[in-house]
Protein backbone atom coordinates (compact mmCIF):
# COMPACT_ATOMS: atom_id res chain seq x y z
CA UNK A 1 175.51 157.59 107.71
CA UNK A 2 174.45 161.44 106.08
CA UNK A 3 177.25 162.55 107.69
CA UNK A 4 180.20 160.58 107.06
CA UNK A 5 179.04 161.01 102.93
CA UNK A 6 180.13 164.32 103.53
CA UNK A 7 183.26 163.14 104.85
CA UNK A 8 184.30 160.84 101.83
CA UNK A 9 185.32 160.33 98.34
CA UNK A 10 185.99 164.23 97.84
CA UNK A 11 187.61 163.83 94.77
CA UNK A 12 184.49 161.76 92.84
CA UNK A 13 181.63 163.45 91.42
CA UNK A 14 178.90 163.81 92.85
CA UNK A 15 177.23 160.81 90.74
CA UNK A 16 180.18 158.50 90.98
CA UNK A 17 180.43 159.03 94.65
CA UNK A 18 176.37 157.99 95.10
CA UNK A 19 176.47 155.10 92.97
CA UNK A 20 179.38 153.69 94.77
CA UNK A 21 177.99 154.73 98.24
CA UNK A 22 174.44 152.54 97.46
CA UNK A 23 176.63 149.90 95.86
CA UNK A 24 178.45 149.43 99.33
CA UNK A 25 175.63 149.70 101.05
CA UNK A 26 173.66 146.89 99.11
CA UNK A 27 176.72 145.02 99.66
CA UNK A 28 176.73 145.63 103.49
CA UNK A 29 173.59 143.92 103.24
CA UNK A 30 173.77 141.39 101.26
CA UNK A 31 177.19 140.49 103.27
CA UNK A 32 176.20 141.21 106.36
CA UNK A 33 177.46 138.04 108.46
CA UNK A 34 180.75 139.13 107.46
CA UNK A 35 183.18 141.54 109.40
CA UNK A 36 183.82 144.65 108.12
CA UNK A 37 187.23 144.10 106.75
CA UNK A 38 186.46 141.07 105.06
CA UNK A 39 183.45 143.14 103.34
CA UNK A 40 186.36 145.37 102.29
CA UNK A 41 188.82 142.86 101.36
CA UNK A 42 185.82 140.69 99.44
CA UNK A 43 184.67 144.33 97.65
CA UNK A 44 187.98 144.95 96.66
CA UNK A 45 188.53 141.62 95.31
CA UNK A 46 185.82 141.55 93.49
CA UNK A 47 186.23 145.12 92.23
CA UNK A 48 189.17 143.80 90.96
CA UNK A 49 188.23 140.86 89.16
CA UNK A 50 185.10 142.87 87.33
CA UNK A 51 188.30 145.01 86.32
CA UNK A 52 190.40 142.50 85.31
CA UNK A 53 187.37 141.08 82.64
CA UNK A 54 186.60 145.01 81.41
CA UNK A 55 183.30 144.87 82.86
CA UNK A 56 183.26 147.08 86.16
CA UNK A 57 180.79 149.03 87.34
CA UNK A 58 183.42 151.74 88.59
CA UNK A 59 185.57 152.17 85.38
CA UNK A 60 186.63 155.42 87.95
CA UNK A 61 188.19 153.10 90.45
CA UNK A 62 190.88 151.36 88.14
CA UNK A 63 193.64 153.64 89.38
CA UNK A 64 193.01 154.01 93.02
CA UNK A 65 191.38 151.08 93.88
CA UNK A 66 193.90 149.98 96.39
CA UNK A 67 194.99 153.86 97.37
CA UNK A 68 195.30 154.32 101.69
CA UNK A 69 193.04 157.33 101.18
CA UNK A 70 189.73 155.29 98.77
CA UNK A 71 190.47 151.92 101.19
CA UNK A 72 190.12 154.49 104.58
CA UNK A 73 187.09 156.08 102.85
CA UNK A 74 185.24 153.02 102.17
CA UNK A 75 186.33 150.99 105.79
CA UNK A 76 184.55 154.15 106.97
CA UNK A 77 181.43 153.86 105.26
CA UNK A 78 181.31 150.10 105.42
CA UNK A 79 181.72 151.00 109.07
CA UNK A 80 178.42 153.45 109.19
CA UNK A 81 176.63 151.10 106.54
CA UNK A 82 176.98 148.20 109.51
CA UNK A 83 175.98 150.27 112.55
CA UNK A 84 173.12 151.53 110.53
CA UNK A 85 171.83 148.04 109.86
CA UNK A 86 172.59 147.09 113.38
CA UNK A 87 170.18 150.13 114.83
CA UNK A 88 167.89 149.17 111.71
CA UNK A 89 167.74 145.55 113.36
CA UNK A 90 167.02 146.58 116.90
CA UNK A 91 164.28 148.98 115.96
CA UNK A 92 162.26 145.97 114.36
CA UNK A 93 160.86 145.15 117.52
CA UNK A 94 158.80 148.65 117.61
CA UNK A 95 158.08 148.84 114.07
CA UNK A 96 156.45 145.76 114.14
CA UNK A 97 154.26 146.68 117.04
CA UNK A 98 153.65 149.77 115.27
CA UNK A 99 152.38 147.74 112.48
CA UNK A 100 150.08 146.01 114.96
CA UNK A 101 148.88 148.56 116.63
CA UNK A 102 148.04 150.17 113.04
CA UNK A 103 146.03 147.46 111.67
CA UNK A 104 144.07 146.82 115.23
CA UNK A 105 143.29 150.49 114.85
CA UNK A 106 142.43 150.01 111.04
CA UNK A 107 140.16 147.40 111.96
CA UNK A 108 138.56 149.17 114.96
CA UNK A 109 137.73 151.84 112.47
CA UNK A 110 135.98 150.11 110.31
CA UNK A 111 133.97 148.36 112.39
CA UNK A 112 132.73 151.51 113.45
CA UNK A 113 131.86 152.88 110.50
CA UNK A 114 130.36 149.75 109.41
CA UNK A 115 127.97 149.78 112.32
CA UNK A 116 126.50 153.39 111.18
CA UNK A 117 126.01 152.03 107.72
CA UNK A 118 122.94 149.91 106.84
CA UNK A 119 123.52 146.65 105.36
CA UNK A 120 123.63 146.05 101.64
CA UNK A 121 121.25 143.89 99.42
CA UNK A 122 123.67 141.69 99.09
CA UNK A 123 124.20 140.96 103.13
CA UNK A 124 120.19 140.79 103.82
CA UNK A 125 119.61 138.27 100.96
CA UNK A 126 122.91 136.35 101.59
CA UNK A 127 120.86 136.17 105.61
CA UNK A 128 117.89 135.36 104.07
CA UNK A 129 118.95 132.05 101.90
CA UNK A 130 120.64 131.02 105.16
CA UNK A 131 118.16 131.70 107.51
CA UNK A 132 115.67 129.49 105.10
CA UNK A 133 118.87 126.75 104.82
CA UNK A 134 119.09 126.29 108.24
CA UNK A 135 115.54 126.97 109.62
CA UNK A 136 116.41 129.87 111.77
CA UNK A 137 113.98 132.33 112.69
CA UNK A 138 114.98 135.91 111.21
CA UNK A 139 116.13 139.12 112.88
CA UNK A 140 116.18 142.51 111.71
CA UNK A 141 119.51 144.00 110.79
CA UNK A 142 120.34 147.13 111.67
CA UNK A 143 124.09 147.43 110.03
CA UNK A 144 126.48 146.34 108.12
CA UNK A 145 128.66 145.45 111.03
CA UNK A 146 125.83 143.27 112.86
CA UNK A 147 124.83 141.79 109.27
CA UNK A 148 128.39 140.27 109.09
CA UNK A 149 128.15 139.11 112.21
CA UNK A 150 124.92 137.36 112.19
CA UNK A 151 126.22 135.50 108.90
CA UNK A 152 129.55 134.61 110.39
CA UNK A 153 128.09 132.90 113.22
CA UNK A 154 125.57 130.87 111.48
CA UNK A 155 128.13 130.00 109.22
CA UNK A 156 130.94 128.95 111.66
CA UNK A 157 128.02 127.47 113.80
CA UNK A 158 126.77 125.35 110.88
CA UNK A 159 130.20 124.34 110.02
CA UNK A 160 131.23 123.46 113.30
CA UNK A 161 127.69 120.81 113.72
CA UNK A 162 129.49 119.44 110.00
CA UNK A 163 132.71 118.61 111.16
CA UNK A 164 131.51 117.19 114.22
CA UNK A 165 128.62 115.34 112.34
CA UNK A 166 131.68 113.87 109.19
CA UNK A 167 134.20 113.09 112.49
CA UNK A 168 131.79 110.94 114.07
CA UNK A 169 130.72 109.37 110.22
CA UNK A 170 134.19 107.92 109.99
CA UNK A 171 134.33 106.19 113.27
């Protein structure tokens, strides 16, 4: 898609040429269940119309909007605008296993460092009120890792004895 900017819209400046090359290229998008030269036909329609109510974007356009050399120009980006969208679709797959894979590692990373840190105030007395809720007998924590833990499964334990206990209530 670099490339073929090179290629087109010689005679615009260099500002007129970018804002009309991410204009397209929004409107690839946002157009995309369309073939490409109904994209062009729709563009320069609409191009038109904005034209027609003195309110373009592309004041630069009025004279050559429907010249052989600007419609070739733009068929040819719309044309590298789709394939890149197309090759942006198909890569999804692996950039969301990327994003996976990231956040597994993420997680594996902290674990790790939480189990070489000691657990905070908060964590032991958090254990503490539930250990004296629920009558269990007390361990010593070691981390913060293992402190999470411990209070996770007394919670989803404890939990898990309420739902059954409000279940069997109703019947």
């Amino acid at each position: 898609m670099y490339e073929i900017k090179k290629q087109i819209y010689l005679d615009f400046t260099k500002n007129q040429k970018s804002s009309l090359c991410n204009y397209l290229r929004a409107y690839v998008k946002k157009y995309s269940d369309l073939d490409e030269k109904d994209i062009l036909k729709r563009f320069l329609d609409d191009e038109k119309y904005y034209q027609e109510l003195n309110c373009s974007k592309f004041e630069f356009l009025k004279d050559i909007l429907y010249e052989d050399g600007f419609t070739s120009d733009t068929q040819k980006y719309i044309h590298e605008c789709k394939k890149y969208y197309a090759y942006k679709e198909s890569q999804r797959p692996i950039i969301e296993a990327n994003k996976a894979y990231e956040k597994q590692k993420r997680e594996f990373l902290k674990k790790v460092k939480m189990s070489k840190e000691s657990p905070t105030k908060k964590q032991l007395y958090y254990y503490d009120k539930l250990c004296k809720k629920y009558n269990l007998e007390k361990k010593e924590l070691t981390s913060k890792l293992e402190a999470m833990e411990e209070i996770d499964k007394i919670i989803s334990e404890h939990n898990q004895d309420y739902k059954i206990a409000e279940t069997n209530g109703e019947n």
